[in-house]
Protein backbone atom coordinates (compact mmCIF):
# COMPACT_ATOMS: atom_id res chain seq x y z
CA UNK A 1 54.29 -58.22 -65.90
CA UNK A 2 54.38 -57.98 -62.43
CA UNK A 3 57.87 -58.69 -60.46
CA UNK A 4 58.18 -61.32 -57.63
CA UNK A 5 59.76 -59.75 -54.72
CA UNK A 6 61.22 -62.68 -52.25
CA UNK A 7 60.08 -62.63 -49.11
CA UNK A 8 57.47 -60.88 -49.92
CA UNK A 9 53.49 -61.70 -48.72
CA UNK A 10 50.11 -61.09 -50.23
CA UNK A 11 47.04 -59.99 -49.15
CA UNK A 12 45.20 -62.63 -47.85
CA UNK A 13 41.19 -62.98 -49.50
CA UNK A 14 39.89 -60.15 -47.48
CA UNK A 15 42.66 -57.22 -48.42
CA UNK A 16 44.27 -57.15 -45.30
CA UNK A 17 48.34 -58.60 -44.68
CA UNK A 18 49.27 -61.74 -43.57
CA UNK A 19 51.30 -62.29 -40.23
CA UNK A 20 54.73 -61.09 -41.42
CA UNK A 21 53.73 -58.21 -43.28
CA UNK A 22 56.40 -57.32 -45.73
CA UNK A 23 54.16 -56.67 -48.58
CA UNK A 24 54.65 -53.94 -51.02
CA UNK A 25 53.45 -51.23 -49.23
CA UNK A 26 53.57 -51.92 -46.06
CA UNK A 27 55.69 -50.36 -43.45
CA UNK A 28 56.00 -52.74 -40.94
CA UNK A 29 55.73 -56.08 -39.76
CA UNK A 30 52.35 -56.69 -38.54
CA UNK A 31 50.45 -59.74 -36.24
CA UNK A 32 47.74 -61.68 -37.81
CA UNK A 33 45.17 -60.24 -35.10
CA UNK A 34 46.34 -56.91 -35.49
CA UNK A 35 45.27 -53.89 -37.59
CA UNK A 36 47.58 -53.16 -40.54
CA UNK A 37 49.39 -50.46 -41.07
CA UNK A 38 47.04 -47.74 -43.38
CA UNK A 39 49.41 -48.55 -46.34
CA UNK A 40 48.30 -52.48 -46.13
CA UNK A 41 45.09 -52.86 -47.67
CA UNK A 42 45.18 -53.51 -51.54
CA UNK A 43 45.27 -49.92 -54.13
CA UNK A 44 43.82 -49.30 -57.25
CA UNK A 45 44.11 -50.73 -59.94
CA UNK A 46 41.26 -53.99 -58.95
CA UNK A 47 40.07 -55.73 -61.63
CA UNK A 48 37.28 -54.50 -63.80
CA UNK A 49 34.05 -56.02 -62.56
CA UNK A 50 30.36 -56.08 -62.67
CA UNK A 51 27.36 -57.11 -60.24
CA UNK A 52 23.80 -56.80 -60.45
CA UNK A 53 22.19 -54.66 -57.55
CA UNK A 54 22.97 -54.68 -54.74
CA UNK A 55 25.82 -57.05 -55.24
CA UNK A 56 27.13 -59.57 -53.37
CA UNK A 57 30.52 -60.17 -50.75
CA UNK A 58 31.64 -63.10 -52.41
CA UNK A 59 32.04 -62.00 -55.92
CA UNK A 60 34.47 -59.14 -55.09
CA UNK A 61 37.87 -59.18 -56.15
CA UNK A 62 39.53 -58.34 -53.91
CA UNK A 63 37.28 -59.59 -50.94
CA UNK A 64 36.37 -56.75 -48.39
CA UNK A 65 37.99 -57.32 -44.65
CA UNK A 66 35.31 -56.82 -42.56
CA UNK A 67 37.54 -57.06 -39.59
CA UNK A 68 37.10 -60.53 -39.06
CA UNK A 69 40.46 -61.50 -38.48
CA UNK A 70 41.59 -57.97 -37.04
CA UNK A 71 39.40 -56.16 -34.81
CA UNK A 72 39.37 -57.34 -30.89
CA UNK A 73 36.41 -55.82 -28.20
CA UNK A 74 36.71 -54.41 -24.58
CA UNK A 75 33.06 -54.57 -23.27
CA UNK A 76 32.54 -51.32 -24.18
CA UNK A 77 28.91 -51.98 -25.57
CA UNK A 78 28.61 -54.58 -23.27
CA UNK A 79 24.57 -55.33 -23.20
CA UNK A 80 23.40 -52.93 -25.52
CA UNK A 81 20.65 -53.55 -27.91
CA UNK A 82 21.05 -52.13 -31.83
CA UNK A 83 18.88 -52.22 -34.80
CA UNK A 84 21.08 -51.62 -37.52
CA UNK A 85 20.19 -51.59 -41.32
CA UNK A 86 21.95 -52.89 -44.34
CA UNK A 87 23.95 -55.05 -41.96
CA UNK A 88 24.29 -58.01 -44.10
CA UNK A 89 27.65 -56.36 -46.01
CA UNK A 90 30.12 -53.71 -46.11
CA UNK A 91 30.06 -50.73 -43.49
CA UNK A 92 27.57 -52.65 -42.01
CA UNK A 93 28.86 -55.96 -41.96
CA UNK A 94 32.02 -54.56 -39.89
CA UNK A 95 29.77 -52.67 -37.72
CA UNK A 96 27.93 -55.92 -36.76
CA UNK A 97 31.31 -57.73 -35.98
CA UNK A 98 33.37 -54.75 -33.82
CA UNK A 99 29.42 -54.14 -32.04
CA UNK A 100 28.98 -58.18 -30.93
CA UNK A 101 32.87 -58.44 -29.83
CA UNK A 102 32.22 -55.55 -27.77
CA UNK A 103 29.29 -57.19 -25.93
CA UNK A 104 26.02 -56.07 -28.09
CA UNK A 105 23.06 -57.74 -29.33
CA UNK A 106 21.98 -57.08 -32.89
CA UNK A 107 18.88 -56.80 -35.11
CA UNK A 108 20.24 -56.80 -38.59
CA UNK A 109 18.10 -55.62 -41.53
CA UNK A 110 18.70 -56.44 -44.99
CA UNK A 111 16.79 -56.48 -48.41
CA UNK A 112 17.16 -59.83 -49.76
CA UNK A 113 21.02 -60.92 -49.55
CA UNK A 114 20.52 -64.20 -47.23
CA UNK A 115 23.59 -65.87 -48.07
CA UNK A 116 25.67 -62.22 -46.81
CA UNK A 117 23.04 -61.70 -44.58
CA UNK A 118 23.38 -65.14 -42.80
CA UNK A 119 27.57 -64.51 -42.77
CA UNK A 120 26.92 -61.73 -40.56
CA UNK A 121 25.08 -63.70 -38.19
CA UNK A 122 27.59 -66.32 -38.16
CA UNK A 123 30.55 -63.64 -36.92
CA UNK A 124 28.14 -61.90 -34.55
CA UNK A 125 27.31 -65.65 -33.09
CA UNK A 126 30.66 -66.55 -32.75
CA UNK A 127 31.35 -63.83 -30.83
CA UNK A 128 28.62 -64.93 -27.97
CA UNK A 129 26.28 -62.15 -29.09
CA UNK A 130 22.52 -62.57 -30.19
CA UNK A 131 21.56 -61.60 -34.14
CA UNK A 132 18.45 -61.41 -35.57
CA UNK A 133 18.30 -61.45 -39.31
CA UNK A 134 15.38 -59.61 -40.91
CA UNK A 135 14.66 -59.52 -44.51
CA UNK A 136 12.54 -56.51 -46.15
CA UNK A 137 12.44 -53.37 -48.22
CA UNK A 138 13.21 -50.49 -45.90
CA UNK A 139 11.65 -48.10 -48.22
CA UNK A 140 7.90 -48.77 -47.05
CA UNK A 141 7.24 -46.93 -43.89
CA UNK A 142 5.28 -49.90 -42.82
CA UNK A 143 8.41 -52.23 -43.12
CA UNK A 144 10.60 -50.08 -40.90
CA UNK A 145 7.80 -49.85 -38.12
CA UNK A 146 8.01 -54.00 -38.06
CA UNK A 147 11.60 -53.79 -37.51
CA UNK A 148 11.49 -51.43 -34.50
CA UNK A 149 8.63 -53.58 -33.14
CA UNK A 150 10.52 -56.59 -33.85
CA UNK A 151 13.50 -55.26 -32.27
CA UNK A 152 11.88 -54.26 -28.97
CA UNK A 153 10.22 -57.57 -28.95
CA UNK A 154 13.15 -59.96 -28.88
CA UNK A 155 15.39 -57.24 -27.00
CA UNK A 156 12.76 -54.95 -24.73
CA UNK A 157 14.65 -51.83 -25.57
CA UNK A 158 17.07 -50.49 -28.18
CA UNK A 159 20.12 -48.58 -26.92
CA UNK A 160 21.83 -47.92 -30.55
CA UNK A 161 20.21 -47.34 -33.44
CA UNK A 162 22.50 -47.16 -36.92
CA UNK A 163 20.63 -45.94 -39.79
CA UNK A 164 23.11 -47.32 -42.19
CA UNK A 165 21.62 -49.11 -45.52
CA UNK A 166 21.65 -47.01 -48.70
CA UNK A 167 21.00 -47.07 -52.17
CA UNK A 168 22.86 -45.34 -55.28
CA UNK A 169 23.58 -45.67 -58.76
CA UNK A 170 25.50 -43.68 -61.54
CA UNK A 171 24.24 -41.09 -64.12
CA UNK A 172 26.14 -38.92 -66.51
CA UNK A 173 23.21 -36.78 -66.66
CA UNK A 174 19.70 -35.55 -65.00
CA UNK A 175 17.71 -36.60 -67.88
CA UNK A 176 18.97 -40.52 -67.15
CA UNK A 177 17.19 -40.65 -63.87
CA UNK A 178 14.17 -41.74 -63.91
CA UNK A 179 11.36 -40.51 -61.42
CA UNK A 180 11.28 -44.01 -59.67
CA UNK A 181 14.99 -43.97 -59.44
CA UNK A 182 14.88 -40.61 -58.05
CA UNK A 183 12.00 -41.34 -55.27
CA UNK A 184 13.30 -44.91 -54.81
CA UNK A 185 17.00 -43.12 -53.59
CA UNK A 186 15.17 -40.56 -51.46
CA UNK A 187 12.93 -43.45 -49.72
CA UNK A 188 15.90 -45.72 -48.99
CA UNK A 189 18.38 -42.97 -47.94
CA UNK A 190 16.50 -40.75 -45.91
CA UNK A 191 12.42 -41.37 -45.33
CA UNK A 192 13.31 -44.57 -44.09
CA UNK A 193 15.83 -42.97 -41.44
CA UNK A 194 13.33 -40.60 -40.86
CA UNK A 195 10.30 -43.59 -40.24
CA UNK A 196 12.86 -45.72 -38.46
CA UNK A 197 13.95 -43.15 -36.15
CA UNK A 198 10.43 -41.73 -34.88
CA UNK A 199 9.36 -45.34 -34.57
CA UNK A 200 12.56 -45.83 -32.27
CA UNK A 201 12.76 -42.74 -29.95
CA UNK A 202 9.62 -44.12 -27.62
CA UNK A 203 11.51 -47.49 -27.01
CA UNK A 204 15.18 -45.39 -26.58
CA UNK A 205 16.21 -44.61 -22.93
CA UNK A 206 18.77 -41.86 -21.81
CA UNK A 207 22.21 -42.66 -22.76
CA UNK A 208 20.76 -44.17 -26.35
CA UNK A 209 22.17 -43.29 -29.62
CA UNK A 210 21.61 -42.91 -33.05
CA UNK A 211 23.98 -43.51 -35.62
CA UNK A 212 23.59 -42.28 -38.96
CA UNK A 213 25.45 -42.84 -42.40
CA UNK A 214 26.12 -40.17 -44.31
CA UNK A 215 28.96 -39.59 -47.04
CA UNK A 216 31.75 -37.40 -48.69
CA UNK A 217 29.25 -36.95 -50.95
CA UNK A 218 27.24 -34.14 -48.59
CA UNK A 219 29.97 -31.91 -48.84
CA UNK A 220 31.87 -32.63 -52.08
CA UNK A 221 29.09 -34.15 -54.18
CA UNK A 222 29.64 -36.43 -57.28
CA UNK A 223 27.97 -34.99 -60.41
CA UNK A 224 27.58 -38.72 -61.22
CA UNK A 225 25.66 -39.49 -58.54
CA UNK A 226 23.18 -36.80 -58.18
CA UNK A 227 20.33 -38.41 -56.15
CA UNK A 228 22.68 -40.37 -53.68
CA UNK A 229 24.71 -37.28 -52.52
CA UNK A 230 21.46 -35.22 -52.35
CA UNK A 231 19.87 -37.74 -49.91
CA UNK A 232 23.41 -37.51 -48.42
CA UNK A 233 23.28 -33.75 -48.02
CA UNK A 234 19.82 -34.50 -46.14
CA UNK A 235 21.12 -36.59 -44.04
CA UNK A 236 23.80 -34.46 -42.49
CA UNK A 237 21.10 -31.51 -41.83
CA UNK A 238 18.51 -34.42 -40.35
CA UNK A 239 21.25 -35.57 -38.20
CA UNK A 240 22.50 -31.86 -37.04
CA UNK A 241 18.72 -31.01 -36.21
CA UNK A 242 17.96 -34.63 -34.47
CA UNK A 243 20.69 -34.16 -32.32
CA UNK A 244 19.42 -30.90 -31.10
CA UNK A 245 15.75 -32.61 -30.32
CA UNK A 246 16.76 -35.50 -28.54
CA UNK A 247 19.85 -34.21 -26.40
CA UNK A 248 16.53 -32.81 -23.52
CA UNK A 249 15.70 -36.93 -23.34
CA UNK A 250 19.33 -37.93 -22.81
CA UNK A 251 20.13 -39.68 -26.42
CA UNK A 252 22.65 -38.50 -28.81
CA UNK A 253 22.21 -38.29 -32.62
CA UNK A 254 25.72 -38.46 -35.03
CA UNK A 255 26.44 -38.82 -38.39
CA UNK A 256 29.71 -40.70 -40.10
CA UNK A 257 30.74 -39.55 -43.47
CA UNK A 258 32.79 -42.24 -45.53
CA UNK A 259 34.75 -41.24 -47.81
CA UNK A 260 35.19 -43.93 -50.69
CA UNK A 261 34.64 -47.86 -49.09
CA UNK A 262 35.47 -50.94 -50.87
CA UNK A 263 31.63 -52.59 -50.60
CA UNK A 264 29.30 -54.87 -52.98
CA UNK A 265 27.62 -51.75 -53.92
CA UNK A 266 30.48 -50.54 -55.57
CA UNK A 267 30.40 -53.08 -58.37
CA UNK A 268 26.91 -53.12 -58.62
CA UNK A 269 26.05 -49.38 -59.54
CA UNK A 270 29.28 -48.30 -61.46
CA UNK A 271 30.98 -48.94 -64.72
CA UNK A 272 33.74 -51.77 -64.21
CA UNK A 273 36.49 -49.14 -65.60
CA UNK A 274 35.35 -47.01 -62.23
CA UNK A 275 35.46 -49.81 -60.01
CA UNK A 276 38.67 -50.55 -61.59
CA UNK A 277 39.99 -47.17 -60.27
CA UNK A 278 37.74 -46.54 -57.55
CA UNK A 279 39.72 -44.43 -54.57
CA UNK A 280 42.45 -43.55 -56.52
CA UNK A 281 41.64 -40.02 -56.45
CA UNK A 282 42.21 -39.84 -52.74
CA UNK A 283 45.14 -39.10 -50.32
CA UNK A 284 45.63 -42.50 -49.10
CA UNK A 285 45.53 -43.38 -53.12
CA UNK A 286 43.01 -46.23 -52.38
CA UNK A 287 39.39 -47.27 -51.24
CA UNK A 288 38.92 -47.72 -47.20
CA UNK A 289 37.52 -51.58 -46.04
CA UNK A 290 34.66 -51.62 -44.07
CA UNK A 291 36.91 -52.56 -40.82
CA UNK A 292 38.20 -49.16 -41.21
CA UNK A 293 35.07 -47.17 -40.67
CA UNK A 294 33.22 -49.97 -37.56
CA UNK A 295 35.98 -48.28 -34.87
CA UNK A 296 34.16 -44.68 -35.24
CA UNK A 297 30.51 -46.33 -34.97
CA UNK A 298 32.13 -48.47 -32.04
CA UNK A 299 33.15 -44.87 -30.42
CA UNK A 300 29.88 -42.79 -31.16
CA UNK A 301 27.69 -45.80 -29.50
CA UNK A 302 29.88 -45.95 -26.36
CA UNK A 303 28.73 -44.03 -23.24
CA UNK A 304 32.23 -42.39 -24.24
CA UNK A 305 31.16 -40.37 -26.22
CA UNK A 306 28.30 -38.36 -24.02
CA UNK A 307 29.52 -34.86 -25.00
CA UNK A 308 29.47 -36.00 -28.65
CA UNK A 309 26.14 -35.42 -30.29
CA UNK A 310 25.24 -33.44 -33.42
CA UNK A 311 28.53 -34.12 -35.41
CA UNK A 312 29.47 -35.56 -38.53
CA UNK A 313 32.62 -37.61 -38.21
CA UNK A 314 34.37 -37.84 -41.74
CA UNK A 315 36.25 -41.06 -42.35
CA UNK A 316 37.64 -39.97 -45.76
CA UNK A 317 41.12 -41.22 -46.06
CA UNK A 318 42.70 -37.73 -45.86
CA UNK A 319 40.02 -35.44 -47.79
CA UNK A 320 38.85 -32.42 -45.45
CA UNK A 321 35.40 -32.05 -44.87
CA UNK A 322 34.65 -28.26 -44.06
């Protein structure tokens, strides 16, 4: 039974405090349009719960604060054209918001999620910004070509490209994946970055960038999730040998490692007594939301970061990555 504390306020439907923050938890009193303190957002235990792939916002209890209400621009990607992938939720979904309120136009690519997919375009939208929704499987090489094309053809450039949409799912053992599941992770995580990136670089001018999710999981992998944190693993040496290419034509190639984020795919590809627990393991005793992680993309696609190029930026609520 839980105890009512007076006074006290709840998280409001996407995690984070309400305008008086004086929540369990939380350490101070915090403004609606501000960012809450790191002790804010809800902690395990969530309720045990279940999606089919790849899962969907509204389902999720509690919802995911894609910094909707929180995070507030200052022009620093003012103009830039950005083809990012798996935009339509989660890390990307708060990517797409922080990138339009800082003055970018977006390309979003998505599988099939049109009702999350269209939500994105509504916040990018609201925030003055152009967004172009494009549905597809990012797994055929073909697919990924038409979004590049696409992309130069309603912007005449890209600036910033985040290679961000991923698959995954849980095994207890090798001899549980299949040989589709196992080239099916491989073609989302990493051939499609690969395709997606040579198909970019032509239409990429100096200062450009290239954004590219990877995960705890490259250093530290999960035994239960063998084929993700493989692809993972891939993508941090892709990204550390990109970077070295491209830095002769100007553009700069980085890599973000989340550590556990509270996204539809969580609920989709694990057990509902994992989800129920999910981030508990870590220092900050809980998941991150997806508003968390969009101020480190915001950073590596700024011309502020032109020295930075070749890293992988962990975002891991307190676990080292060495």
């Amino acid at each position: 039974m839980r105890r009512k504390v007076e006074g006290a306020v709840r998280p409001n439907s996407r995690g984070a405090c309400h305008a008086t923050c004086g929540g369990s938890g939380c350490l101070t009193g915090t403004a609606r349009n501000q960012v809450p303190p790191m002790t804010c957002y809800p902690k395990p235990p969530f309720a045990e719960q279940q999606q089919p792939v790849p899962g969907r916002t509204a389902q999720m209890n509690p919802r995911p604060d894609h910094g909707e209400d929180s995070y507030r621009g200052s022009g620093r990607l003012a103009d830039k054209k950005v083809l990012i992938t798996g935009a339509d939720s989660g890390i990307g979904r708060a990517v797409a918001i922080a990138f339009a309120r800082e003055g970018a136009d977006l390309l979003v690519s998505y599988l099939d999620e049109d009702e999350d997919a269209r939500e994105t375009q509504r916040w990018v939208e609201q925030a003055g910004r152009r967004c172009v929704l494009v549905p597809g499987d990012i797994s055929e090489p073909k697919h990924c070509r038409a979004l590049v094309e696409r992309a130069v053809k309603e912007f005449g450039r890209i600036d910033v490209l985040v290679n961000n949409a991923a698959h995954q799912m849980t095994f207890d053992s090798p001899d549980e994946i299949s040989d589709e599941e196992w080239q099916g992770t491989f073609a989302v995580n990493i051939h499609a970055m690969f395709y997606l990136t040579k198909a970019a670089l032509p239409h990429m001018q100096p200062h450009a960038a290239i954004i590219n999710t990877a995960s705890v999981n490259a250093d530290n992998p999960s035994p239960q999730l063998l084929a993700y944190a493989t692809t993972k693993g891939a993508i941090q040496n892709f990204t550390a040998g990109l970077a070295q290419i491209v830095a002769e034509k100007g553009i700069r190639a980085n890599a973000v490692a989340p550590g556990p984020v509270w996204t539809p795919l969580i609920p989709s590809t694990m057990p509902p007594e994992k989800v129920a627990h999910f981030g508990e393991n870590y220092p900050i005793k809980r998941p991150a939301q997806p508003a968390e992680l969009a101020p480190v993309y915001v950073m590596l696609a700024s011309d502020e970061a032109s020295y930075v190029s070749g890293a992988m930026v962990g975002v891991t609520g307190g676990k080292p990555i060495i």
